[in-house]
Structures are given as structure tokens and as C-alpha cells.
Protein backbone atom coordinates (compact mmCIF):
# COMPACT_ATOMS: atom_id res chain seq x y z
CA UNK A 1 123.84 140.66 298.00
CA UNK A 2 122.28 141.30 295.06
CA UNK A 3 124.15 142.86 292.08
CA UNK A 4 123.48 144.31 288.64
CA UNK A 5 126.16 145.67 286.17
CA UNK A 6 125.33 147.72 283.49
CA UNK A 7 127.48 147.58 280.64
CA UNK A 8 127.44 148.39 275.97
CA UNK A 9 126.45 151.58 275.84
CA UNK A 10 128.41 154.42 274.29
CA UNK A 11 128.24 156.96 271.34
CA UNK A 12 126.20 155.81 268.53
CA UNK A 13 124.73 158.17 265.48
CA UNK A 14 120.99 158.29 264.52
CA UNK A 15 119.84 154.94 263.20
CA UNK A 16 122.42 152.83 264.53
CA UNK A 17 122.58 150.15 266.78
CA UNK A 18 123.72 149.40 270.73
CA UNK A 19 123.29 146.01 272.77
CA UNK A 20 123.20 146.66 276.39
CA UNK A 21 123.61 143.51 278.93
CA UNK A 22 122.77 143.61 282.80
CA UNK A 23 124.89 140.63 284.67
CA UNK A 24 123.08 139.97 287.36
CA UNK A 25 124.08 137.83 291.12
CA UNK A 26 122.84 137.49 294.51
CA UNK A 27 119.92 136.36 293.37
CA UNK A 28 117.35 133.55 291.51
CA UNK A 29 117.46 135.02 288.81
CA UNK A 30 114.67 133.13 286.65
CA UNK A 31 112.57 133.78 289.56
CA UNK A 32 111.84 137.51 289.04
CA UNK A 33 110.99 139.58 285.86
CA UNK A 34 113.68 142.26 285.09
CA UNK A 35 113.41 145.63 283.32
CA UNK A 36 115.50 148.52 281.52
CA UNK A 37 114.94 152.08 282.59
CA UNK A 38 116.01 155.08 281.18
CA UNK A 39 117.13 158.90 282.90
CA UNK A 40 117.40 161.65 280.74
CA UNK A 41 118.68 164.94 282.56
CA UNK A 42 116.00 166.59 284.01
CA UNK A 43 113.49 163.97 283.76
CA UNK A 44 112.05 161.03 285.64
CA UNK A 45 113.35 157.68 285.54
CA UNK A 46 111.04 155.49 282.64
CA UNK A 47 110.29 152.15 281.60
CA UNK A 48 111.95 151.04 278.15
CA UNK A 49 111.10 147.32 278.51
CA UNK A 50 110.24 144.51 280.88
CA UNK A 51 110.88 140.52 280.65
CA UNK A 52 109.11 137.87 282.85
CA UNK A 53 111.20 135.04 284.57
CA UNK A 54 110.95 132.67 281.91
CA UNK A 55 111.70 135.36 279.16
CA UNK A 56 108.75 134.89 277.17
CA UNK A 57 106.75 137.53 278.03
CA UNK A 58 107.82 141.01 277.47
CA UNK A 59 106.09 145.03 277.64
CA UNK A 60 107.80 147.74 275.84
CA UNK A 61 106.91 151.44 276.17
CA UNK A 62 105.26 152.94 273.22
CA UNK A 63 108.17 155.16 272.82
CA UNK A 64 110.70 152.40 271.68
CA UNK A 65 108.19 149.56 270.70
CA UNK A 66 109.32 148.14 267.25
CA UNK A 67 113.06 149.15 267.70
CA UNK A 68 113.91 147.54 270.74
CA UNK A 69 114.24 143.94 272.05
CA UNK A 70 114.52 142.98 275.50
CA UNK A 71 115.50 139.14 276.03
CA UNK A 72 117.22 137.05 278.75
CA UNK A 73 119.64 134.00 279.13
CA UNK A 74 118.88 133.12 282.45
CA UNK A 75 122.07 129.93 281.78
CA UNK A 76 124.25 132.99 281.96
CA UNK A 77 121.97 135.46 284.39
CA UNK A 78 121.85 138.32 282.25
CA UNK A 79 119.51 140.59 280.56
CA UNK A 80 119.76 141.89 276.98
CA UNK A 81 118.40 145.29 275.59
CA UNK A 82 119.06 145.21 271.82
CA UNK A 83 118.36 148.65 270.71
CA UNK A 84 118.14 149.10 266.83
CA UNK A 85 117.17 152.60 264.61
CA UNK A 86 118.14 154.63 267.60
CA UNK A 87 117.11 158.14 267.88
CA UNK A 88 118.54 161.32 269.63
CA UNK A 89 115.28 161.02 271.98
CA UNK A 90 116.84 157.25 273.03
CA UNK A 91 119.83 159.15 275.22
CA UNK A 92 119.58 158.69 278.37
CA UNK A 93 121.62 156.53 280.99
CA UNK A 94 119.91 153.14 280.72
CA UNK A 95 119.36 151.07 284.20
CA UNK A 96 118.44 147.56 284.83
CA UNK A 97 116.08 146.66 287.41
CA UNK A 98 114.67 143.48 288.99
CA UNK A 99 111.43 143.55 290.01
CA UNK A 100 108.68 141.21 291.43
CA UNK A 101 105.80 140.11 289.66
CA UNK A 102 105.42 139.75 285.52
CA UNK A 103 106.25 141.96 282.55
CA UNK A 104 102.91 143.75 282.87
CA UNK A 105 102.31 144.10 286.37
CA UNK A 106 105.71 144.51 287.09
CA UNK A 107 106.77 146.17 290.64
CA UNK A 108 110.23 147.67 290.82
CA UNK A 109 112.60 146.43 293.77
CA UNK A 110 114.96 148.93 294.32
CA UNK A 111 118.03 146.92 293.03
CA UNK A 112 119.40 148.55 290.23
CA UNK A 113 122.89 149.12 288.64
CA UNK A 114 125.35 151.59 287.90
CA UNK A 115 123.77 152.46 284.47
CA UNK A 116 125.17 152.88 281.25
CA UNK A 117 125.27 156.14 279.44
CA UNK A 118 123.37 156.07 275.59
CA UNK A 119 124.40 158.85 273.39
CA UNK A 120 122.65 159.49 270.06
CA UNK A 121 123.92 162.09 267.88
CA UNK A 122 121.19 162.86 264.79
């Protein structure tokens, strides 16, 4: 069945760095775009950033455009979220999702992981 697993977040201080990575199985995984998500409490899930197959097409919301990178090594089925100049607004728990479709018109399957709980203190 198909698996995702969450895992590099933590505790990180205003305008530091985290590297998340989703290890993904069950699944062709160059065959379907991917995406992060974030949850803060008390709000709706969100897109941070999606990926196509191929990894070389990407979307990012407005929000974390210009700080974040999304990439994928599909040799090792995972997906990367490099998240650089972080601000207290980036804490959330941060989800991986595959999805059907491309990094634009991207439709979420409801496989998702454990998530992986992003701190920032200012």
C-alpha cells in the first residue's frame, strides 16, 4: 500500500534553515506529482509547494515563494522541501501528499503521511 514518511523538521529560530524529506513506497513514484502541505492550529490544511513526476516543474504558494525549494530524486523515491529564511508564520506540521495530475493542476489523493512538526521561534 502506499506509504509516505515525513521526517527533518524540528525547532529552528527565525531565519534559519530545515530540510524536510517524504520517503515514499507502494507506488510509481515518477508517475505522479507530489506536494508539501502545511496545518497550523486552527487553520486549514495549505499548499507550500508542488513537483511534477519528472521534477522539473514546480508551483509554490506566494507565501513561501523565494525561500523554499521543493525537488525530488525519484532514484531514491523521495521528496525534498528545503526551507531557507524561515519565519514564525512557517510553523505548522508539514505533510506530503501525492497527487494526480501536474504541479499546477495538481489534484490531491488522499495519501499523506504522518507529518512533521516546524517550529519557528522569532
Amino acid at each position: 500500500q502506499v506509504q509516505l514518511v515525513e521526517s527533518g523538521g524540528g525547532l529552528a529560530q527565525a531565519g534559519e534553515s530545515l530540510r524536510l524529506s517524504c520517503a515514499a513506497s507502494g507506488f510509481a513514484f515518477s508517475s505522479y506529482p507530489m506536494g508539501w502541505f502545511r496545518q497550523a492550529p486552527g487553520k486549514e490544511r495549505e499548499t507550500v509547494a508542488r513537483i511534477n513526476g519528472g521534477g522539473g516543474s514546480t508551483y509554490y504558494a506566494d507565501s513561501v515563494k523565494g525561500r523554499f525549494t521543493i525537488s525530488r530524486d525519484n532514484a531514491k523515491n523521495t521528496v525534498y522541501l528545503q526551507m531557507n529564511s524561515l519565519k514564525p508564520q512557517d510553523t505548522a506540521v508539514y505533510y506530503c501528499n501525492r497527487g494526480l495530475g501536474s504541479a499546477y493542476v495538481y489534484t490531491r489523493l488522499n495519501d499523506w503521511g504522518q507529518g512533521t512538526q516546524v517550529t519557528v521561534n522569532s
